[in-house]
Each structure stands twice: as structure tokens, then as C-alpha cells.
N, C-alpha and C. Protein backbone atom coordinates (compact mmCIF):
# COMPACT_ATOMS: atom_id res chain seq x y z
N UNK A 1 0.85 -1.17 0.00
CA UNK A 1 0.00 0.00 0.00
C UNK A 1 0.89 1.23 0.00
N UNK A 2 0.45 2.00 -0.77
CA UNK A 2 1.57 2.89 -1.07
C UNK A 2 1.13 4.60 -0.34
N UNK A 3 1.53 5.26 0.00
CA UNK A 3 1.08 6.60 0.92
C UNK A 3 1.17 7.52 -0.04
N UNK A 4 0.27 8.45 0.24
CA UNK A 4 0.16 9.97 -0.80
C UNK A 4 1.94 10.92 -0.75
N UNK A 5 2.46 10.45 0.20
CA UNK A 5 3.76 11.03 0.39
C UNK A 5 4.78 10.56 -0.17
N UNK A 6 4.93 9.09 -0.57
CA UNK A 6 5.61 8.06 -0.70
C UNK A 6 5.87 8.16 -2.67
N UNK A 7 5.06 8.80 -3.26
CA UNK A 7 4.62 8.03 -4.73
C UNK A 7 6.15 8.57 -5.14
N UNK A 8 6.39 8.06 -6.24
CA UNK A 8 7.73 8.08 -7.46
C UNK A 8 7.59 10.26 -7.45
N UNK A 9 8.99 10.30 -7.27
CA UNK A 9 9.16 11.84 -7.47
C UNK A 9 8.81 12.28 -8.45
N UNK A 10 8.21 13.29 -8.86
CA UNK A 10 7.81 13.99 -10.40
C UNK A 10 9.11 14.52 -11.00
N UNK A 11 9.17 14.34 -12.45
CA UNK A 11 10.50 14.81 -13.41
C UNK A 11 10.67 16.30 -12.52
N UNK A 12 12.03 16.69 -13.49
CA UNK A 12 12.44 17.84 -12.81
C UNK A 12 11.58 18.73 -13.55
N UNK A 13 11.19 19.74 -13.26
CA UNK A 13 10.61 20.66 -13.89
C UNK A 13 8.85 20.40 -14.00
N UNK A 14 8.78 18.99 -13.33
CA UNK A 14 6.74 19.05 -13.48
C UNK A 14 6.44 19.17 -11.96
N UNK A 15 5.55 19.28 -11.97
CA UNK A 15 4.23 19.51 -10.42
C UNK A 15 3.97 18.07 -10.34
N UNK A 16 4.21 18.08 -8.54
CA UNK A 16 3.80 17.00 -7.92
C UNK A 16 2.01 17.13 -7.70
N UNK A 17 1.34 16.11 -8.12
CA UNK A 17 -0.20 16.21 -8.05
C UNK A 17 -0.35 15.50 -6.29
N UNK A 18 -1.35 16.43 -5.97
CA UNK A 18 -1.41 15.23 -4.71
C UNK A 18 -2.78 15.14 -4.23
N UNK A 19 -3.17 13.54 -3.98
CA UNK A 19 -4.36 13.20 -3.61
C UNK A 19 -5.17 14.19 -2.96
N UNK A 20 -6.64 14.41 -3.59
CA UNK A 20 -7.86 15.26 -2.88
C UNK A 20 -7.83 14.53 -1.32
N UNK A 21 -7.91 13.96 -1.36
CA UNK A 21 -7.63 12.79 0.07
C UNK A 21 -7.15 13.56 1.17
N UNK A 22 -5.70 14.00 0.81
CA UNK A 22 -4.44 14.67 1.36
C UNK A 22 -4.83 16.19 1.58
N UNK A 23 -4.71 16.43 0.05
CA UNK A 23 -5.42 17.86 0.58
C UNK A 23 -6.38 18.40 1.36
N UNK A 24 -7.38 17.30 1.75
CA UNK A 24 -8.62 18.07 2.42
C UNK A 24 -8.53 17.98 3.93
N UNK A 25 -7.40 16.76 3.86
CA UNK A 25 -6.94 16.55 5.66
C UNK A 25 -5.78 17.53 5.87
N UNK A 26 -5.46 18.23 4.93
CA UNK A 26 -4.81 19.34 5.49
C UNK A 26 -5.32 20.27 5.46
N UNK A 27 -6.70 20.45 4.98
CA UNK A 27 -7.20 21.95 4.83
C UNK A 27 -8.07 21.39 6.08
N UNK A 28 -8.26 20.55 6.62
CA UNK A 28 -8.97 20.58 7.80
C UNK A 28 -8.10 20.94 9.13
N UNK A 29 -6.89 20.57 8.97
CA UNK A 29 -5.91 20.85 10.07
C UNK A 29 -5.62 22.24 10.17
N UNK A 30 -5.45 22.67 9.05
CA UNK A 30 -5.78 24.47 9.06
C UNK A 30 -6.60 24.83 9.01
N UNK A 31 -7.59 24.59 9.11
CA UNK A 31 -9.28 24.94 9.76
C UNK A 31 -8.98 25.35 10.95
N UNK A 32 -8.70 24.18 11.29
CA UNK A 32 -8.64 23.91 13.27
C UNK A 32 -7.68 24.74 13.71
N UNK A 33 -6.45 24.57 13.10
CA UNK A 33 -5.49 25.91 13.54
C UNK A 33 -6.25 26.97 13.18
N UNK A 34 -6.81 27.25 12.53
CA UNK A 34 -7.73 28.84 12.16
C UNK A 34 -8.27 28.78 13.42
N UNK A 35 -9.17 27.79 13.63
CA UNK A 35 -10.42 28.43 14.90
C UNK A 35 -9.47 28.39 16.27
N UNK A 36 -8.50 27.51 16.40
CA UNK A 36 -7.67 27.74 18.02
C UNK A 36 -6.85 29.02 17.43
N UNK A 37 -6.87 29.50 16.99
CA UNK A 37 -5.85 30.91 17.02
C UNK A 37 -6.95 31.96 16.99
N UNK A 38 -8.43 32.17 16.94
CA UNK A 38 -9.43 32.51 16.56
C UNK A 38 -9.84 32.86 18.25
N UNK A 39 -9.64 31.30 18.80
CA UNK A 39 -10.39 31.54 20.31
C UNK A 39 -9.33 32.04 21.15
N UNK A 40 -7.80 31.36 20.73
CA UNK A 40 -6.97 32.56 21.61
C UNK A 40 -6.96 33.60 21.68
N UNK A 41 -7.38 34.80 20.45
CA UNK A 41 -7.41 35.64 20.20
C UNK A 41 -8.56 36.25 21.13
N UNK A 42 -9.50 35.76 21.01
CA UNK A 42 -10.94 36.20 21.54
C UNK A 42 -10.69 36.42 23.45
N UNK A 43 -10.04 35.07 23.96
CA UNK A 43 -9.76 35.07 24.78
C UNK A 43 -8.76 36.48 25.31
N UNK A 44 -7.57 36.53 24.71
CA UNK A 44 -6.91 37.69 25.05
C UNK A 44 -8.03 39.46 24.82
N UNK A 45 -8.41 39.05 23.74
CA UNK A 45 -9.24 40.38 23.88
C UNK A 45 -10.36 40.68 24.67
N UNK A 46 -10.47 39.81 25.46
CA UNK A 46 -11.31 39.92 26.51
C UNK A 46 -10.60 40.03 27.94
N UNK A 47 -9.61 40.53 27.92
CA UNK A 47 -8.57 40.92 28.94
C UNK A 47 -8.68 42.80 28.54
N UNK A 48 -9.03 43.51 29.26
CA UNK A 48 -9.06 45.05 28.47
C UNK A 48 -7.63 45.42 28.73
N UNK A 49 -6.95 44.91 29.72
CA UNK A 49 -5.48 45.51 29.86
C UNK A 49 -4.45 45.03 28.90
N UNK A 50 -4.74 43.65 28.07
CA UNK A 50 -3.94 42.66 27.29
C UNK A 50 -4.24 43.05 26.13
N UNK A 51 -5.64 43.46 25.69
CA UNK A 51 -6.33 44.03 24.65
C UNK A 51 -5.45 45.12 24.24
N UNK A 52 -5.27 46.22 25.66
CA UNK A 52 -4.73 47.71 25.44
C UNK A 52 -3.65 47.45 24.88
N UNK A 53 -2.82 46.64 25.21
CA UNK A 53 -1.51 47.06 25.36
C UNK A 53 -0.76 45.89 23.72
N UNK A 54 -1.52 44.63 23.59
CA UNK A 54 -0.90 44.31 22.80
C UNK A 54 -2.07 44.22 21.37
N UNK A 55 -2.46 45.11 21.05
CA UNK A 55 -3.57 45.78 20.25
C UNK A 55 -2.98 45.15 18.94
N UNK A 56 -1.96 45.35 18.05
CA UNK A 56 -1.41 45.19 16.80
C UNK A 56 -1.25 43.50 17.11
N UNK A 57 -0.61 42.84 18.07
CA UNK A 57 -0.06 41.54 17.55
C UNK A 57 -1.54 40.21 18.14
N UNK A 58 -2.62 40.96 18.55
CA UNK A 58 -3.87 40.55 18.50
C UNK A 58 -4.73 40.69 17.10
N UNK A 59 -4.14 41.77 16.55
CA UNK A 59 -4.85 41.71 15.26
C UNK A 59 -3.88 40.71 14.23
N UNK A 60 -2.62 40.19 14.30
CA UNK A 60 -1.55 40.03 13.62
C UNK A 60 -2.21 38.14 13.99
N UNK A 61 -2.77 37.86 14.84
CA UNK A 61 -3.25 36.43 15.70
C UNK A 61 -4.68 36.65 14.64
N UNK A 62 -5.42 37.73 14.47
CA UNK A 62 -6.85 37.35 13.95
C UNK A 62 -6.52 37.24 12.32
N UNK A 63 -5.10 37.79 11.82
CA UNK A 63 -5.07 37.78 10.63
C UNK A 63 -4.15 36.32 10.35
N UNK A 64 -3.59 35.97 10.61
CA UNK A 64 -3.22 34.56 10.81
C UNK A 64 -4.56 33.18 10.90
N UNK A 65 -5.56 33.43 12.07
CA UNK A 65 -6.70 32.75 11.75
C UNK A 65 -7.09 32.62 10.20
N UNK A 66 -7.50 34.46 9.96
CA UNK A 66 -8.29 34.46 8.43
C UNK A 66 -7.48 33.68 7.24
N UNK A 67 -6.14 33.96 7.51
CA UNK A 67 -5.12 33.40 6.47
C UNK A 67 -5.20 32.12 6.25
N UNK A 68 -5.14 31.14 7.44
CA UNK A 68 -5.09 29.74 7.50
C UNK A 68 -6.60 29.54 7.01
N UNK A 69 -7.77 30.28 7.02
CA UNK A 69 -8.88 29.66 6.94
C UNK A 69 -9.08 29.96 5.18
N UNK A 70 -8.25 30.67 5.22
CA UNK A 70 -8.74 31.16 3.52
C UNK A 70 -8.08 29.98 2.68
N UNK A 71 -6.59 29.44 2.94
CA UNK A 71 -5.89 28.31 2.37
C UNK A 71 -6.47 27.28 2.50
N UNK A 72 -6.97 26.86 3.80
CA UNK A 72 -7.95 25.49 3.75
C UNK A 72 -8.82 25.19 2.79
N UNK A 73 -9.78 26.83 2.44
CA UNK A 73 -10.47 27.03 1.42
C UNK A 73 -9.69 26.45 0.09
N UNK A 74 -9.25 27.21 -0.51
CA UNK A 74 -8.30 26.55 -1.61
C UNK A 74 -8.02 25.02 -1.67
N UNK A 75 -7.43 24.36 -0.60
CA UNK A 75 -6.87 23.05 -0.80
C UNK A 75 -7.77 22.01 -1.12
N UNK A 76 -9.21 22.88 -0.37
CA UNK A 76 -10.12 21.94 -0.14
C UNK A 76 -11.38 22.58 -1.56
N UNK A 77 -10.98 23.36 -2.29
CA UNK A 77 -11.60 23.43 -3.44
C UNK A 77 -11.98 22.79 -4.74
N UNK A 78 -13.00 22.57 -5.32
CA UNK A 78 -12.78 21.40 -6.19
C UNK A 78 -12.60 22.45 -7.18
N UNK A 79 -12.49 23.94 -7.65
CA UNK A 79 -11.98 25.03 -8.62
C UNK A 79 -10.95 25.64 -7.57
N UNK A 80 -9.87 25.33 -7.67
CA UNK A 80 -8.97 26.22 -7.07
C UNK A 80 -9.10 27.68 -7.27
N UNK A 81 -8.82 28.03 -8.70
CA UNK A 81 -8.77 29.07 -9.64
C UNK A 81 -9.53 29.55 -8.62
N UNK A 82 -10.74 29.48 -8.32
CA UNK A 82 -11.75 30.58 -8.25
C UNK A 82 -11.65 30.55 -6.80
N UNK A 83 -11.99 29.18 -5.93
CA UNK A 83 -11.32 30.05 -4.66
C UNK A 83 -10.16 31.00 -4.16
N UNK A 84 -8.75 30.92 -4.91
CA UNK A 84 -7.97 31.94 -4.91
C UNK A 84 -8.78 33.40 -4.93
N UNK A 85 -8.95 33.40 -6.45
CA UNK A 85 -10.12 34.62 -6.97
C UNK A 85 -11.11 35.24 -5.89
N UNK A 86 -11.71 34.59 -4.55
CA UNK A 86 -12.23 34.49 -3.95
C UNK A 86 -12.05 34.65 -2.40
N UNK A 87 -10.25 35.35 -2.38
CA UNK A 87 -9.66 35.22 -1.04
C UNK A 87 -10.23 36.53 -0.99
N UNK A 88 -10.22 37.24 0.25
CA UNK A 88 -10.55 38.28 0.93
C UNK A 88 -9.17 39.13 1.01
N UNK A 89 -8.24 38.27 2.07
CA UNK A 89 -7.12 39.10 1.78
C UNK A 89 -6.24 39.61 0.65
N UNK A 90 -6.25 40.81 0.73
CA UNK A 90 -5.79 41.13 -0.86
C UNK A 90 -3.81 40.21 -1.33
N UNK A 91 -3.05 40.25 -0.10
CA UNK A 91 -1.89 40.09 -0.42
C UNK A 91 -1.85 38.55 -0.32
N UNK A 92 -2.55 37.67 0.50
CA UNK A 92 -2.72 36.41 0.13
C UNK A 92 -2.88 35.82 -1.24
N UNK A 93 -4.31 36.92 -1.66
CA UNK A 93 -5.11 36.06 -2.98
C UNK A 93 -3.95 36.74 -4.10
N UNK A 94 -2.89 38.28 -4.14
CA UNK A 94 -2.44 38.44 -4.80
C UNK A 94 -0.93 37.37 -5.08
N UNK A 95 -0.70 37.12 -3.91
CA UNK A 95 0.39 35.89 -3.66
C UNK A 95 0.13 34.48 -4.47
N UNK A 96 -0.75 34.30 -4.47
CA UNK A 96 -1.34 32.74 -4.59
C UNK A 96 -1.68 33.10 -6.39
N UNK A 97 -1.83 34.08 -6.73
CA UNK A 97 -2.40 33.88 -8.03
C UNK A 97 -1.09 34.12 -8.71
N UNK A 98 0.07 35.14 -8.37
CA UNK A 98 1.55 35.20 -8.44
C UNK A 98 1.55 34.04 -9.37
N UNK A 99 1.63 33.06 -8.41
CA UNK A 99 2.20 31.67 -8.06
C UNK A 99 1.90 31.23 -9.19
N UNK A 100 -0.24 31.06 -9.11
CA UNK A 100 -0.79 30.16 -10.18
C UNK A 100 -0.39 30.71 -11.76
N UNK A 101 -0.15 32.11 -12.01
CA UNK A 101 0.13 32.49 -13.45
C UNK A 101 1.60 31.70 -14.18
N UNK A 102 2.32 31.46 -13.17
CA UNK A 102 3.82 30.95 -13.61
C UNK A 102 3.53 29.66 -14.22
């Protein structure tokens, strides 16, 4: 039995394809990292003194959530294309489409 990790390396110069299988158990694991960085966040901002003081790297924790939740999206897309097309964050979805034009 052979593992999604395991298969024959792709030539030099082609894309490794990898099982929908694979991909969707990793877009679920970054789900979950989305929502525990989501409730830490929530948690600290419900501190008004922790809130005050570390204001930027609480938002830097909620943008990390959105990030991981937007890629899950993608991995777990059956049109990639268009979930990219479809990110919210502008420097993510501009990153990722970078990528896809090459």
C-alpha cells in the first residue's frame, strides 16, 4: 500500500499532483489551527489591559486565523482558480495567483 507522500518523485521541472484525500486533511488541520488561534485571540481580547496594550499583535493572531482559513479554502476546493479569486485578503489572494500564473 503505497502513501500519498511516498509516490515516485515527479520529473524535474513538473508539479507534484497530490491526492484530494491529502489535501482536504490538510485543509482541515488548518481549519482547526484557524479556529484555536481565533479563540486565543478572543480570549486575550477579553482581557481590556492585554487588549490595550498588545492591540497590533492581536490583530496580527486574527489575521493569521483568516489566512489559515482562507488556504484550507483553496486546498479543499474542487476550482482552485476561483477560490484563490475568492480570497478576501488582498496580499494572500495576490500571492497565490503570483504563483498560479507561472
Amino acid at each position: 500500500m503505497s502513501s500519498p507522500l511516498s509516490a515516485t518523485p515527479p520529473a524535474a521541472g513538473a508539479v507534484a499532483a497530490h491526492s484530494p484525500a491529502l489535501l482536504g486533511t490538510i485543509a482541515g488541520h488548518l481549519a482547526n489551527f484557524a479556529e484555536d488561534a481565533e479563540a486565543f485571540g478572543i480570549v486575550l481580547c477579553s482581557d481590556y489591559d492585554v487588549a490595550t496594550r498588545y492591540l497590533v499583535q492581536l490583530q496580527q493572531i486574527d489575521r493569521l486565523a483568516q489566512s489559515l482559513r482562507e488556504i484550507a479554502n483553496v486546498l479543499r476546493a474542487s476550482d482552485p482558480e476561483a477560490a484563490v479569486a475568492g480570497i478576501c485578503l488582498g496580499d494572500l489572494r495576490a500571492a497565490l495567483e503570483q504563483v498560479d500564473a507561472c
